[in-house]
N, C-alpha and C. Protein backbone atom coordinates (compact mmCIF):
# COMPACT_ATOMS: atom_id res chain seq x y z
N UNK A 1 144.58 135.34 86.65
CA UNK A 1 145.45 135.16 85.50
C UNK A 1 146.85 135.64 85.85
N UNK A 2 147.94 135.19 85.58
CA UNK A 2 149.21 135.32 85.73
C UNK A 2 149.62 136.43 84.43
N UNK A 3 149.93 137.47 85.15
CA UNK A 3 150.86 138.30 84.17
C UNK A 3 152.17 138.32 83.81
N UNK A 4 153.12 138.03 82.77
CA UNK A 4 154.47 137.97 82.37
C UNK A 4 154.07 139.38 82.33
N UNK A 5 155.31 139.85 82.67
CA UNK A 5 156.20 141.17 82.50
C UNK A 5 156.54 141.42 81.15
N UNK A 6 156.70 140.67 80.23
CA UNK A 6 157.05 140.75 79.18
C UNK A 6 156.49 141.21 78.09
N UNK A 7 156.42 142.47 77.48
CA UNK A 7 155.53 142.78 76.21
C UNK A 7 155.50 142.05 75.37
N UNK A 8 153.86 142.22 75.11
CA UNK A 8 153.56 141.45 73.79
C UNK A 8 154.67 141.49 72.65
N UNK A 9 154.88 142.87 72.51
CA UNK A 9 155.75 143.29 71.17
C UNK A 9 157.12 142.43 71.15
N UNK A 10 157.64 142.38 72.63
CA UNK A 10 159.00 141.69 72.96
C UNK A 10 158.87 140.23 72.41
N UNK A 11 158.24 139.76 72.68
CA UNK A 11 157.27 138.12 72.27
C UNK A 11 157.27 137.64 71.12
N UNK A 12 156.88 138.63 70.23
CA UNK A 12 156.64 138.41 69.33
C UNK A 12 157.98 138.50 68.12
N UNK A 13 158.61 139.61 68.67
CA UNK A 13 160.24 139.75 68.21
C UNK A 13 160.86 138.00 68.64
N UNK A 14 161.05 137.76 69.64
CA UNK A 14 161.58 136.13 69.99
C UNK A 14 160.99 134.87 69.38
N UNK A 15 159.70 135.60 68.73
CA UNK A 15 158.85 134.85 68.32
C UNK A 15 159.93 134.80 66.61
N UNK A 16 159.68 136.09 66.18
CA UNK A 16 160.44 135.85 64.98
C UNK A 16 161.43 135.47 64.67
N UNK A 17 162.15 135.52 65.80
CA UNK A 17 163.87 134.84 65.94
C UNK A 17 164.28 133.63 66.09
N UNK A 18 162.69 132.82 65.84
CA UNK A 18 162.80 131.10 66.38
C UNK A 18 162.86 130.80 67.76
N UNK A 19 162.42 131.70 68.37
CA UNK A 19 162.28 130.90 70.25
C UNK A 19 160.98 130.56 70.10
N UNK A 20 161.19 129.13 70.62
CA UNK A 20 159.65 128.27 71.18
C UNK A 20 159.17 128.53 71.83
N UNK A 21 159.94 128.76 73.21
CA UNK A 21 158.90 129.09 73.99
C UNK A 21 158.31 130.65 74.36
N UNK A 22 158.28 131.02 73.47
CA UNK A 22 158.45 132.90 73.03
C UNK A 22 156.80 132.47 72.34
N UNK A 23 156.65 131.54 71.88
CA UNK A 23 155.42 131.23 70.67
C UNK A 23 154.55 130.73 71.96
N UNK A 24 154.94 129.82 72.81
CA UNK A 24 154.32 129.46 73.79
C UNK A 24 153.27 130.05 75.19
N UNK A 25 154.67 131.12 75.14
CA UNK A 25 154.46 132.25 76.10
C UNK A 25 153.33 133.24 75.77
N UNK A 26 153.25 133.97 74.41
CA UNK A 26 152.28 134.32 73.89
C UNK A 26 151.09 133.37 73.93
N UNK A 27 150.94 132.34 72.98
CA UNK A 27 149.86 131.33 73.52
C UNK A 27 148.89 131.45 74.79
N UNK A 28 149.86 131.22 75.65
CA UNK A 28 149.56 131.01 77.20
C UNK A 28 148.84 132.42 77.49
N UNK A 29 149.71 133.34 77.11
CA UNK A 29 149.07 135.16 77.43
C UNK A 29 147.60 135.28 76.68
N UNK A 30 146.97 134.91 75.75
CA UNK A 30 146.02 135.15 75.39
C UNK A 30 145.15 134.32 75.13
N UNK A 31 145.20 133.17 74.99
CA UNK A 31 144.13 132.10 75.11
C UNK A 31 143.06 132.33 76.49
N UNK A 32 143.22 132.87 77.92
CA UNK A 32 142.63 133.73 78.65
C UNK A 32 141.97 134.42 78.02
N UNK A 33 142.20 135.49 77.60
CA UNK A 33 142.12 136.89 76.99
C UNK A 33 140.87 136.43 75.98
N UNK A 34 141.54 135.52 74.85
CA UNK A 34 140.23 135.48 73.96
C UNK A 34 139.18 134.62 74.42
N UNK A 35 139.47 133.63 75.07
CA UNK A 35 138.11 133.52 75.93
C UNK A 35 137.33 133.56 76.37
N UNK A 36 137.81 134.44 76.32
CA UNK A 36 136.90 135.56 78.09
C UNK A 36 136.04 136.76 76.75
N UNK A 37 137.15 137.44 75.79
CA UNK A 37 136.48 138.19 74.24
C UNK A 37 135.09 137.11 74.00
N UNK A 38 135.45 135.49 73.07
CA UNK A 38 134.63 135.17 72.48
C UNK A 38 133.56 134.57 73.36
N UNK A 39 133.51 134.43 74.87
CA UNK A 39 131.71 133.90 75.20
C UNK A 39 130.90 134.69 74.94
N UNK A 40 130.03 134.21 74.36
CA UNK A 40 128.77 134.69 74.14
C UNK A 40 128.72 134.98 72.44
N UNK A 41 130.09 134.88 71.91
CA UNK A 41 130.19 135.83 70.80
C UNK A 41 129.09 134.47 69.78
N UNK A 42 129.55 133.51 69.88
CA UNK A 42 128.96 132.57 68.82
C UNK A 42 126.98 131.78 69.55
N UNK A 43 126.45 132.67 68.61
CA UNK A 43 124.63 131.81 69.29
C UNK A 43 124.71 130.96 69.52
N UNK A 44 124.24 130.69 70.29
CA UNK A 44 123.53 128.95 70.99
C UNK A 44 123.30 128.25 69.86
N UNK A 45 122.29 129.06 69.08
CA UNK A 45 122.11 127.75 68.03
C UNK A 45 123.17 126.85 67.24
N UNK A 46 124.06 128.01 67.47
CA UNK A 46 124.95 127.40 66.07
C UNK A 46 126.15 126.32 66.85
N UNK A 47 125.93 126.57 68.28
CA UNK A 47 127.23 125.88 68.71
C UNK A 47 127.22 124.74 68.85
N UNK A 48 125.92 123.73 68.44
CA UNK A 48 126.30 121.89 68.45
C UNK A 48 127.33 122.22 66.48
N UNK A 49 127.80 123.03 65.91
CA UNK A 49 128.42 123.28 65.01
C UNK A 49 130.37 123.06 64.99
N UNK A 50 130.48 123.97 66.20
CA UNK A 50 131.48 124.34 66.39
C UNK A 50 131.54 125.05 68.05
N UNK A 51 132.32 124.43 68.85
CA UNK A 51 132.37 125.19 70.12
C UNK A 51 133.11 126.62 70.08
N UNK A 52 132.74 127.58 71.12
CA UNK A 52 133.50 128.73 71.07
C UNK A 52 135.10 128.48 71.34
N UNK A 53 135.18 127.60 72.07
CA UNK A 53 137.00 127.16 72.24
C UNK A 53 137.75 126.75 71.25
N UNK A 54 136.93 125.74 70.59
CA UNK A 54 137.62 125.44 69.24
C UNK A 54 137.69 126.54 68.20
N UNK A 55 136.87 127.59 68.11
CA UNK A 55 137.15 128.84 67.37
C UNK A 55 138.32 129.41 67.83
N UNK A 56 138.16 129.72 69.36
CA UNK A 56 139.71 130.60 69.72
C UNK A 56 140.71 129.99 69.76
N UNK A 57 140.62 128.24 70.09
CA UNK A 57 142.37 127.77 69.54
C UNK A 57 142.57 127.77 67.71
N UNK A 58 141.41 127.58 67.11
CA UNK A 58 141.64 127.97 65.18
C UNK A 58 142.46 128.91 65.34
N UNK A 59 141.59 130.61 66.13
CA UNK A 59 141.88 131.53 65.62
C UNK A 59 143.66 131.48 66.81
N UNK A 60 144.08 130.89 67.58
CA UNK A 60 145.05 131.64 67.93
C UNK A 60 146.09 130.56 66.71
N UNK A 61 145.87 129.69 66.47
CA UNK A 61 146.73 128.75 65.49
C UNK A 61 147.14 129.42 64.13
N UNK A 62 146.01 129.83 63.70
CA UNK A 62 145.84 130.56 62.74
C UNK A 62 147.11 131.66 62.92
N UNK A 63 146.91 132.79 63.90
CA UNK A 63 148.01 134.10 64.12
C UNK A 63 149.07 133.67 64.40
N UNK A 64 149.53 132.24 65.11
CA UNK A 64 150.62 132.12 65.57
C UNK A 64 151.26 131.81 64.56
N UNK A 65 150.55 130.72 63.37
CA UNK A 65 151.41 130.36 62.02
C UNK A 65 151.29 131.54 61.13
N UNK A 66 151.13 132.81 61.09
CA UNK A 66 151.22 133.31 59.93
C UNK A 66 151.97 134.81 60.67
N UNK A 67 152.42 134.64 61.39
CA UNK A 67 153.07 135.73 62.20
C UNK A 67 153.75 136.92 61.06
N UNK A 68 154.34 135.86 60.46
CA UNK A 68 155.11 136.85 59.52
C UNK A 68 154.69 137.61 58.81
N UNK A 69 153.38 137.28 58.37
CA UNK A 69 152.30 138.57 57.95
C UNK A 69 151.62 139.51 58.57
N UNK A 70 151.65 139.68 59.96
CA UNK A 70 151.58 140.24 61.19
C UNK A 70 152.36 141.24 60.73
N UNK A 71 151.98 142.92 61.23
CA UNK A 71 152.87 143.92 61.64
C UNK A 71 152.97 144.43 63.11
N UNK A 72 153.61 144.59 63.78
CA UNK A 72 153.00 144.92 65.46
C UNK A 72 152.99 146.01 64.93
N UNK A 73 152.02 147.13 64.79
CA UNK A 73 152.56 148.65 64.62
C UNK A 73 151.97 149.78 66.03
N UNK A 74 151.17 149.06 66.84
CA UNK A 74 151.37 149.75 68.30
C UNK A 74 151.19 148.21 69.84
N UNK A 75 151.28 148.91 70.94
CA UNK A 75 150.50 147.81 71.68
C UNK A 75 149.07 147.55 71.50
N UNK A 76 148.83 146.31 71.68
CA UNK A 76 147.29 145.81 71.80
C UNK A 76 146.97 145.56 69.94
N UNK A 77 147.58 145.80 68.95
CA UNK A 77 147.88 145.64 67.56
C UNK A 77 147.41 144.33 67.49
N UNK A 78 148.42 143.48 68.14
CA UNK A 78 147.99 142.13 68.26
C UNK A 78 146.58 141.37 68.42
N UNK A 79 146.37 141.78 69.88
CA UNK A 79 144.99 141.63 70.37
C UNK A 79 143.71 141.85 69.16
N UNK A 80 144.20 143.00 68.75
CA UNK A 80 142.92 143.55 67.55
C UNK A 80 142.93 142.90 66.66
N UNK A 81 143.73 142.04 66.04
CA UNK A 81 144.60 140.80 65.03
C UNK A 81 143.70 139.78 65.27
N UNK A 82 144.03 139.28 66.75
CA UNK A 82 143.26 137.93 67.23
C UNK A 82 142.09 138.15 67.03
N UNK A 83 141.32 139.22 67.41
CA UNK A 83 139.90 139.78 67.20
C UNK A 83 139.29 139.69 66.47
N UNK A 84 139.77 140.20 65.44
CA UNK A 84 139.46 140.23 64.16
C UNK A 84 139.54 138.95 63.69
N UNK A 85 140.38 138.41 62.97
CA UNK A 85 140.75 136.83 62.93
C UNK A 85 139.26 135.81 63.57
N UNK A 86 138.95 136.35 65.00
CA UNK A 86 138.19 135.35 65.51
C UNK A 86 136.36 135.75 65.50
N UNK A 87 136.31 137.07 64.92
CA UNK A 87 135.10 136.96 64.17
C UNK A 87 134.97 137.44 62.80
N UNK A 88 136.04 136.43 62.35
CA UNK A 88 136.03 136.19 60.71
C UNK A 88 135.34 134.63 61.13
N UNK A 89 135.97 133.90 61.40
CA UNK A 89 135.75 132.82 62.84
C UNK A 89 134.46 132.13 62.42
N UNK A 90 133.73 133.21 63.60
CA UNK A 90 132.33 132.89 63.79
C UNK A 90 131.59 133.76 62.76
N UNK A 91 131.61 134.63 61.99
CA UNK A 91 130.86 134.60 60.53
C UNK A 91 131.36 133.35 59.92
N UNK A 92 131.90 132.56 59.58
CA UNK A 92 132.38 131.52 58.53
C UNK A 92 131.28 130.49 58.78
N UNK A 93 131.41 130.19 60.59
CA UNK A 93 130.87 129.45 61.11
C UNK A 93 128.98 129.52 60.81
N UNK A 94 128.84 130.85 61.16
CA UNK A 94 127.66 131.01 60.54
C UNK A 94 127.11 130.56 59.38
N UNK A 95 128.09 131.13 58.08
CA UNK A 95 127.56 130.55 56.94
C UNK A 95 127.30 129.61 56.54
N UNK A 96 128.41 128.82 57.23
CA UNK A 96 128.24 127.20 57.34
C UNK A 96 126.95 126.67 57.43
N UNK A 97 126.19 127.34 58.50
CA UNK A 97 125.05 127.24 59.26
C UNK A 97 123.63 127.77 58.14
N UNK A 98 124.48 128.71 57.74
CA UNK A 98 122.86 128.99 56.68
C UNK A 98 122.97 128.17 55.02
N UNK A 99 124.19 127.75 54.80
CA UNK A 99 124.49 126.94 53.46
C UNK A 99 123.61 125.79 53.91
N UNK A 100 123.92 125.17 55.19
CA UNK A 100 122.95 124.20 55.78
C UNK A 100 121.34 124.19 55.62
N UNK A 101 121.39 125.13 55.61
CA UNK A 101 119.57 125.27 55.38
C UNK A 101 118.78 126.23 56.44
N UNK A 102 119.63 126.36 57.21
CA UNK A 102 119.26 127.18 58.85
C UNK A 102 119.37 128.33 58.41
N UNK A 103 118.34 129.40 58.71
CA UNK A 103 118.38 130.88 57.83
C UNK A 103 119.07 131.90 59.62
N UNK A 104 119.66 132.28 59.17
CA UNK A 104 121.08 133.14 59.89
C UNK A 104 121.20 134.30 58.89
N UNK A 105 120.41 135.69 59.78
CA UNK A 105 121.24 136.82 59.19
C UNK A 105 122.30 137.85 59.91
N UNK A 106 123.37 137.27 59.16
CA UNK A 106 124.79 137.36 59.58
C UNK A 106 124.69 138.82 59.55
N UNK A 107 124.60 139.91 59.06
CA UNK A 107 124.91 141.03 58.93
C UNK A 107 123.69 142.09 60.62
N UNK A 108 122.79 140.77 60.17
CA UNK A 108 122.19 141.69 61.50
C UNK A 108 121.92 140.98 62.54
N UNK A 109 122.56 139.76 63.13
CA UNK A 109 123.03 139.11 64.00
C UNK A 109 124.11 140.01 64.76
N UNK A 110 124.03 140.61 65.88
CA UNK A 110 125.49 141.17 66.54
C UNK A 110 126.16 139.92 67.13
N UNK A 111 126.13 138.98 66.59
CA UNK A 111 126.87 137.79 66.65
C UNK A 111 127.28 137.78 68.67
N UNK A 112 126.21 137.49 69.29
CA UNK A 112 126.10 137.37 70.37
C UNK A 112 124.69 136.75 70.96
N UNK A 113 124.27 135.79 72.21
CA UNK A 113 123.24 135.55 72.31
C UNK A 113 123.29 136.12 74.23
N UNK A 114 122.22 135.12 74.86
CA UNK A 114 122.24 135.76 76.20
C UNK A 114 123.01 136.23 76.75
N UNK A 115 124.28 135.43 76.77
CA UNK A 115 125.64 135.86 77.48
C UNK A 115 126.56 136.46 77.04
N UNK A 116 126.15 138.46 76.77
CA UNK A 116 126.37 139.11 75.70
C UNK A 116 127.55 139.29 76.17
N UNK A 117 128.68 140.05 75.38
CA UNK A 117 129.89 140.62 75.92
C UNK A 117 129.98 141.82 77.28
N UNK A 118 131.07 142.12 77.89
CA UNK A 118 131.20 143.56 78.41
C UNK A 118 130.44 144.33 77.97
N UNK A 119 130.65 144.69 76.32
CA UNK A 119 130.56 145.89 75.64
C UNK A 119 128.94 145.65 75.56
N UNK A 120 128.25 144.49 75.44
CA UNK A 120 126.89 144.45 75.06
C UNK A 120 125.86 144.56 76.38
N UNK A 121 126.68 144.55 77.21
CA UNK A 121 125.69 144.89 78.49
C UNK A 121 125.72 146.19 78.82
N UNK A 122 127.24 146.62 78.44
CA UNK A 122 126.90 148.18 78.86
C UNK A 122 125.85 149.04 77.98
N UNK A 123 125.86 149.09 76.79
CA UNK A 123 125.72 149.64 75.90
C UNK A 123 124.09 149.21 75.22
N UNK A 124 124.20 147.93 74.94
CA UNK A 124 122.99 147.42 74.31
C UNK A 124 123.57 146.57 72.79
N UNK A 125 122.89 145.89 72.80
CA UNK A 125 122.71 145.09 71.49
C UNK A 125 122.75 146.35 70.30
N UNK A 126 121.68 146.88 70.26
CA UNK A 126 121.10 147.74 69.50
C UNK A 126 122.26 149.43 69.50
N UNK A 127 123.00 149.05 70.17
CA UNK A 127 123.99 150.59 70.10
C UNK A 127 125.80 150.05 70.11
N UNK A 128 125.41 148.89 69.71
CA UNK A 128 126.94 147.82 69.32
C UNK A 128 127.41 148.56 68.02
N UNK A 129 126.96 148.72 67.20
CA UNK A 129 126.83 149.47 65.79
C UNK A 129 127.47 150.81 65.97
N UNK A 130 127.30 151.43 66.73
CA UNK A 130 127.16 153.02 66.87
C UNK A 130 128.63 153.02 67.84
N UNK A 131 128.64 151.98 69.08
CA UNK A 131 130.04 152.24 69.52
C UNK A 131 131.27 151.74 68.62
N UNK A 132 131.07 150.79 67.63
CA UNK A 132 132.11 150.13 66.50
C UNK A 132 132.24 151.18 65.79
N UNK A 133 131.23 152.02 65.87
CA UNK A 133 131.42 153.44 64.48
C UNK A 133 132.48 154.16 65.37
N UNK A 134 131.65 154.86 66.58
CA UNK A 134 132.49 155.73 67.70
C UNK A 134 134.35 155.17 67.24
N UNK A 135 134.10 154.04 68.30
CA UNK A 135 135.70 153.36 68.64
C UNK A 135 136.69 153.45 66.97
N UNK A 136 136.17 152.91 65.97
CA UNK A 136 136.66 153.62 64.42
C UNK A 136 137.30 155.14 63.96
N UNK A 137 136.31 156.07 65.00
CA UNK A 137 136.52 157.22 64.77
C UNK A 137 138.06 157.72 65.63
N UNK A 138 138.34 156.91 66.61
CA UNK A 138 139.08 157.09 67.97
C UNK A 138 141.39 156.71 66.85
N UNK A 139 141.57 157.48 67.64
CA UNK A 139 142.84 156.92 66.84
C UNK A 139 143.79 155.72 67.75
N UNK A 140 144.53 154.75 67.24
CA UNK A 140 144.54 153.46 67.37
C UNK A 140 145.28 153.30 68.42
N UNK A 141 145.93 153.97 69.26
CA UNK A 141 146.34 154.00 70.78
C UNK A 141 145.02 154.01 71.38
N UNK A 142 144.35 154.98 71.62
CA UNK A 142 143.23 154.45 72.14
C UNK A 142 141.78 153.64 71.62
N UNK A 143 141.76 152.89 70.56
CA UNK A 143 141.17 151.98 70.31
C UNK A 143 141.08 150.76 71.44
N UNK A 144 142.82 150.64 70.69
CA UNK A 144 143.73 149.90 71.70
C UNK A 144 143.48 149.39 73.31
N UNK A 145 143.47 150.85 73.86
CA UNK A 145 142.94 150.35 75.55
C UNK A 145 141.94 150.56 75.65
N UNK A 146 140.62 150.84 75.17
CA UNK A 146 139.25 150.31 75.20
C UNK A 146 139.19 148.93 74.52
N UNK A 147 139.82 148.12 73.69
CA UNK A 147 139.59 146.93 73.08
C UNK A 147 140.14 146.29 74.30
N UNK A 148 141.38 146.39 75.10
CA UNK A 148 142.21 145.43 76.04
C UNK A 148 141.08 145.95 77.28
N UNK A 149 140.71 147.00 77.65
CA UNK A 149 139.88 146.82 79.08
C UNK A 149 138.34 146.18 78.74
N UNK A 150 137.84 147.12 77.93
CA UNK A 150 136.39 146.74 78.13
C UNK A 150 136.28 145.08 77.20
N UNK A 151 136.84 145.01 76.46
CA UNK A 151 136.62 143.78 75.30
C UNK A 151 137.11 142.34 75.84
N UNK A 152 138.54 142.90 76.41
CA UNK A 152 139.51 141.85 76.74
C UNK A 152 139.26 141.96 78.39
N UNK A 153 138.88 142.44 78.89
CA UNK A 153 138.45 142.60 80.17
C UNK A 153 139.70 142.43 80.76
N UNK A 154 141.22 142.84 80.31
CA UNK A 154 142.16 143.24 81.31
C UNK A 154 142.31 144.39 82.19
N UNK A 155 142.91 144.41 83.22
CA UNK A 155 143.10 144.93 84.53
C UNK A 155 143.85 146.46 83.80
N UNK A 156 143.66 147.09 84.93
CA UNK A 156 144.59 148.01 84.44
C UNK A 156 146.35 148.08 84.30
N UNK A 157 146.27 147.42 85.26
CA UNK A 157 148.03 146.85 85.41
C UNK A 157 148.29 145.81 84.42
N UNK A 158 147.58 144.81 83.98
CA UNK A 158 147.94 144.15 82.74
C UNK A 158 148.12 145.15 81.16
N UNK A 159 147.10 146.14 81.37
CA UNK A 159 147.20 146.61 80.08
C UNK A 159 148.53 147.72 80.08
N UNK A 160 148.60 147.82 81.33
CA UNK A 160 150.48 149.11 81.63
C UNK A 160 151.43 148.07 81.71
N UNK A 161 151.15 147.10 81.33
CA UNK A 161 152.71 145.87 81.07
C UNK A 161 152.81 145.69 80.01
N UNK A 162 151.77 145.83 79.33
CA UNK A 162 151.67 145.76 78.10
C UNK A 162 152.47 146.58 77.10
N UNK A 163 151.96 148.07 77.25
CA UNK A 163 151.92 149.36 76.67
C UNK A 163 153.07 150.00 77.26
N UNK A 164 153.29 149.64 78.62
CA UNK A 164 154.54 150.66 78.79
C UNK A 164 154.35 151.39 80.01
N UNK A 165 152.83 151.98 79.79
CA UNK A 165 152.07 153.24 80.61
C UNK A 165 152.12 152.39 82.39
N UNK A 166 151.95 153.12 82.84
CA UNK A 166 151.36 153.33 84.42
C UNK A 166 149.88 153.26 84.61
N UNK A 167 149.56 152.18 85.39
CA UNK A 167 148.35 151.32 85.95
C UNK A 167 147.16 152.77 85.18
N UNK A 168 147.69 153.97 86.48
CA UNK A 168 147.16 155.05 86.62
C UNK A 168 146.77 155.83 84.98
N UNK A 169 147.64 156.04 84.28
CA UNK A 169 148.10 156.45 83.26
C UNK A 169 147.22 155.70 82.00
N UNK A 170 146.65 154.45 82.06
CA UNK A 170 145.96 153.80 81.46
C UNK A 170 144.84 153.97 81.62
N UNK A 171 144.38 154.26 83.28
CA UNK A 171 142.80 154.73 83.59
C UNK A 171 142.08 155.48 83.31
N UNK A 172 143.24 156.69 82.96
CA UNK A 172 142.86 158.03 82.90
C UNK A 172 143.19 158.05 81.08
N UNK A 173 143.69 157.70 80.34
CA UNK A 173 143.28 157.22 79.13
C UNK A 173 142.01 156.79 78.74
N UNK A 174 141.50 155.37 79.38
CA UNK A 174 140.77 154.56 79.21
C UNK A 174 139.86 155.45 79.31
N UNK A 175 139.58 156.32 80.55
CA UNK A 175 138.65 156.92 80.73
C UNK A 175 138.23 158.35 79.84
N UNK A 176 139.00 158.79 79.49
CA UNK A 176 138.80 160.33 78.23
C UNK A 176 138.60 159.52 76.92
N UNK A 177 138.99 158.66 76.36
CA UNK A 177 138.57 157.64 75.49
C UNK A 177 137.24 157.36 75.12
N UNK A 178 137.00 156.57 76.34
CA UNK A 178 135.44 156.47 76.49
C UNK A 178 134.02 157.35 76.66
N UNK A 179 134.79 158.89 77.08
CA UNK A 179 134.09 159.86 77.43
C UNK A 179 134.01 160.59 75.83
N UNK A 180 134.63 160.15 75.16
CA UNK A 180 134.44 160.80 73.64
C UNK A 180 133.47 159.45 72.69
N UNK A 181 133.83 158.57 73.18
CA UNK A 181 133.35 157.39 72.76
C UNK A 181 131.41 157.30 72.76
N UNK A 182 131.53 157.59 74.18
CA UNK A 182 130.00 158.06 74.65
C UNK A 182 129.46 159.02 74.44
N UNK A 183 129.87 160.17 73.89
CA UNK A 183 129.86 161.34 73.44
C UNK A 183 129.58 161.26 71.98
N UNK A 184 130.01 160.30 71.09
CA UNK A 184 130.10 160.19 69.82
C UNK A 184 128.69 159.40 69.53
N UNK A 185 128.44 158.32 70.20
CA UNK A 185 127.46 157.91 70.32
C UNK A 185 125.74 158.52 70.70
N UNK A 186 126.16 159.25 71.43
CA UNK A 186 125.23 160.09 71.77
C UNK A 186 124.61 161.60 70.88
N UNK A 187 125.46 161.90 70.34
CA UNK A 187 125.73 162.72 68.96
C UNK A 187 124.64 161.96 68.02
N UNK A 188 125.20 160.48 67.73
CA UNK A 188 124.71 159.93 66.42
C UNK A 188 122.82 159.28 66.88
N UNK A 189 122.57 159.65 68.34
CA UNK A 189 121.27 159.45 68.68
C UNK A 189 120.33 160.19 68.82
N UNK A 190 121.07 161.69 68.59
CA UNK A 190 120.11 162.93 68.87
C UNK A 190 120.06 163.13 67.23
């Protein structure tokens, strides 16, 4: 994947100022990104419904036209935007699926099938719950670079172009983050 130098946040300012290809550029930066987020996210069953691609160009169409209701209020803000946005997505899609007649329980579906996420291989299906509680508890800088490494599966140098920080500086974040993260989790199992 090709990294622009350019912060998201910067982007999105050019974005508000009427540059096209500022809207473009973003585009291009995360359509990767959520890609790579939504496989696996939508079941097999449901996908002669709706493909997972056509969810992430909805959901990036969706953020790009309503920008102005957008706040950036840290890095990776965004990212968590698209996220969100894109499993509003695939619950909709679901319901679709059980209005149909197909019984889908959405609430205890971790809305993933074989080809689980990052986060669902490390962790488990069954402890997805408990790290969404953890990562909740975490304050939103580091939400932030556990959502862009482990979720978004960026590099460490993509996520310090991002944010500002140093390759290094992100690792060692990422990593005390996660060590409370796993810690929190582990708490809520004993």
């Amino acid at each position: 994947m090709t990294v622009s130098i350019e912060r998201t946040e910067q982007l999105l300012r050019r974005i508000r100022d009427g540059e096209g290809p500022a809207k473009q550029a973003l585009y291009e930066r995360c359509l990767p990104l959520l890609r790579r987020w939504a496989h696996g996210r939508l079941p097999s069953y449901a996908r002669d419904i709706a493909d997972t691609d056509d969810l992430v160009q909805i959901t990036l169409m969706r953020a790009l036209n309503h920008l102005n209701e957008f706040e950036a209020s840290r890095s990776g803000s965004f990212l968590a935007y698209l996220r969100q946005i894109l499993l509003n997505e695939v619950r909709a899609e679901l319901r679709k699926r059980q209005v149909r007649g197909d019984k889908v329980d959405i609430d205890a579906s971790p809305l993933a099938d074989e080809s689980a996420s990052v986060v669902e291989h490390l962790i488990g299906q069954d402890r997805l719950r408990s790290y969404e509680s953890a990562l909740a508890e975490l304050d939103r800088d580091e939400q932030a670079l556990i959502v862009m490494r482990l979720e978004f599966g960026m590099s460490y140098q993509e996520i310090g172009l991002d944010t500002g920080l140093t390759p290094d500086a992100v690792r060692m974040r990422v990593t005390r983050a996660l060590r409370v993260v796993a810690g929190r989790i582990a708490a809520e199992r004993d």
